[in-house]
Protein backbone atom coordinates (compact mmCIF):
# COMPACT_ATOMS: atom_id res chain seq x y z
CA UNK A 1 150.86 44.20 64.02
CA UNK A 2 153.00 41.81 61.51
CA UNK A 3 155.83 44.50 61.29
CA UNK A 4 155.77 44.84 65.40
CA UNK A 5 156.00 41.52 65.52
CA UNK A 6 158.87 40.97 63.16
CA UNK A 7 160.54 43.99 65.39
CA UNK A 8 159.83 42.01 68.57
CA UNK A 9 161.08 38.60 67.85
CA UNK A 10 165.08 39.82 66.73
CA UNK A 11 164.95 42.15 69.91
CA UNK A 12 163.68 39.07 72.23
CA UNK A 13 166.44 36.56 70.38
CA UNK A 14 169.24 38.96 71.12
CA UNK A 15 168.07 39.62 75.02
CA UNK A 16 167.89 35.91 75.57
CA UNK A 17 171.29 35.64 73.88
CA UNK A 18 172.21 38.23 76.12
CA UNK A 19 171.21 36.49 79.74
CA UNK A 20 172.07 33.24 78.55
CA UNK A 21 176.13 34.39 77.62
CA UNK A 22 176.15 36.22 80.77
CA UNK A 23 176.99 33.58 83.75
CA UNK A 24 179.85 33.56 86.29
CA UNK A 25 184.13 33.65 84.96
CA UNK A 26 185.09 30.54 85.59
CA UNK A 27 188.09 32.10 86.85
CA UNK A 28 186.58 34.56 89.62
CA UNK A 29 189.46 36.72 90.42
CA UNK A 30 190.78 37.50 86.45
CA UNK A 31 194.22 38.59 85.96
CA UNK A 32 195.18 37.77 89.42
CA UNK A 33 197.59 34.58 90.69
CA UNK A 34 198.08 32.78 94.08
CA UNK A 35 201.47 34.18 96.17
CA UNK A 36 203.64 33.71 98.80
CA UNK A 37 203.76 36.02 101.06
CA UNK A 38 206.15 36.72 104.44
CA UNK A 39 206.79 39.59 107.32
CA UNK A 40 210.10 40.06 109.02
CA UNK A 41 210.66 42.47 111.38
CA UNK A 42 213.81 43.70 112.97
CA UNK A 43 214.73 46.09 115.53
CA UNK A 44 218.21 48.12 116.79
CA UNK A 45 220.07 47.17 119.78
CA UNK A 46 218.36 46.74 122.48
CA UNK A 47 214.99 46.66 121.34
CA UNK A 48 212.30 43.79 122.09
CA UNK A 49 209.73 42.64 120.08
CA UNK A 50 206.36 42.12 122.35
CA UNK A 51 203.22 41.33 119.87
CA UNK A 52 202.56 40.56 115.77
CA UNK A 53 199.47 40.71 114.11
CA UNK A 54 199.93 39.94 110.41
CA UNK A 55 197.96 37.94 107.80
CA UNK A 56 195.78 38.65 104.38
CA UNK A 57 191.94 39.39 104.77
CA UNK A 58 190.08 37.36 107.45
CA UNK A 59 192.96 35.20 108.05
CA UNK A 60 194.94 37.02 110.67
CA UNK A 61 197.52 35.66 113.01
CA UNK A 62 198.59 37.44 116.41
CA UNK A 63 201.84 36.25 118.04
CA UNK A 64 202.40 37.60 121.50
CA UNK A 65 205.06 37.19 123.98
CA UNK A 66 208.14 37.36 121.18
CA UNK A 67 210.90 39.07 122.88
CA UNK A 68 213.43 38.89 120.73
CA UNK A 69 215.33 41.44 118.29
CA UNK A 70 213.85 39.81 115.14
CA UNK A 71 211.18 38.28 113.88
CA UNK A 72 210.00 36.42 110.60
CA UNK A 73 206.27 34.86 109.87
CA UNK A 74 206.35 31.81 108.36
CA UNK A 75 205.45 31.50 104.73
CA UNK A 76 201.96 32.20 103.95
CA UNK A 77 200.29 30.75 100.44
CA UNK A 78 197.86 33.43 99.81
CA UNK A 79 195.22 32.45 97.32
CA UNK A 80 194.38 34.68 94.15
CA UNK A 81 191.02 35.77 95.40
CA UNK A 82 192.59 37.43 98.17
CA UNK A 83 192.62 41.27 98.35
CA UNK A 84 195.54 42.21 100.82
CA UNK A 85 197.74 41.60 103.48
CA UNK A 86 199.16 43.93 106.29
CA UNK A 87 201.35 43.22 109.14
CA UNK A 88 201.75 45.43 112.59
CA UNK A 89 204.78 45.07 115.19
CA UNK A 90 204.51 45.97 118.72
CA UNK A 91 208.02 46.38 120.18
CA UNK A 92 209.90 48.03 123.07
CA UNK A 93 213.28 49.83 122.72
CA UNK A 94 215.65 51.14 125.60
CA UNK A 95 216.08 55.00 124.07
CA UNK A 96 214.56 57.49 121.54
CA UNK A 97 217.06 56.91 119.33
CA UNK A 98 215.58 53.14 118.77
CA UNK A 99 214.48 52.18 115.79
CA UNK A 100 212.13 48.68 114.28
CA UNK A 101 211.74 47.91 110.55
CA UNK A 102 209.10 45.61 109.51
CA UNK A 103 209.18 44.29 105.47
CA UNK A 104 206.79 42.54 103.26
CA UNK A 105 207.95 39.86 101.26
CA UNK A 106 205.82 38.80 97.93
CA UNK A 107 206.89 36.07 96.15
CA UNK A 108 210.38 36.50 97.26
CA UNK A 109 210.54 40.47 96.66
CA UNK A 110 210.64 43.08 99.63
CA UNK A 111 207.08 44.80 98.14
CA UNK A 112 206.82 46.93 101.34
CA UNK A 113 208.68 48.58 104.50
CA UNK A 114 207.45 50.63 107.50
CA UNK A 115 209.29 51.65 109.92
CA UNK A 116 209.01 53.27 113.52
CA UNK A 117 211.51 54.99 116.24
CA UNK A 118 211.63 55.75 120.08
CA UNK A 119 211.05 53.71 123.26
CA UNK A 120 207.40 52.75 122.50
CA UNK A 121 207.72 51.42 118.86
CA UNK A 122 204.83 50.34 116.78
CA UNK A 123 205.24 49.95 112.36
CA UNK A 124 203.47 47.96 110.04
CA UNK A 125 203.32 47.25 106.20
CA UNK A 126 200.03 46.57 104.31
CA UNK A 127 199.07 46.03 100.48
CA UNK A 128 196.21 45.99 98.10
CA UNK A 129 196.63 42.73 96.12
């Protein structure tokens, strides 16, 4: 009994050692840093933006009625704890031979391009954080 007992009580002490050392980060998304994040899209001639959706997780932004050859978001400070961001063009070009380019800027640096071509023209960019 003494020497289960004396096998008990170290096993016990290093379980509640254990539990006790094992609470949340204090930094819940390790390794990972806040950014700044921006779409621009941009189409040949002739070609007419219609609708944006863009944004990172839940946050998502749609921006209808654009009409225009280009288009940039505005800045977007994405926190660390988020886990990507994607952005999808709508546009409208007058031939098959038109094209739309839509980029991903992260912290200053093109990260991402898609691209799309003909009359109906639809391209997006995404990324995993």
């Amino acid at each position: 009994m003494k020497s289960l007992k004396m096998l008990l009580l170290p096993l016990l002490a290093l379980s509640i050692g254990m539990f006790a050392c094992g609470g949340k980060d204090d930094d819940p998304t390790p390794g990972r840093t806040a950014k700044k994040v921006q779409f621009k899209a941009s189409g040949s001639a002739g070609v007419q933006i219609k609708m944006v959706v863009y944004g990172y997780d839940t946050q998502i932004t749609t921006a209808s009625d654009i009409n225009s050859n280009t288009w940039q978001s505005p800045v977007l400070d994405v926190p660390a704890s988020a886990m990507g961001g994607s952005c999808t063009v709508g546009a409208v070009g007058p031939n098959a031979g038109s094209t739309l380019k839509v980029e991903m800027y992260v912290n200053g640096d093109l990260k991402k391009t898609g691209t799309s071509s003909g009359t109906a023209l639809s391209a997006g960019t995404q990324i995993v954080f």
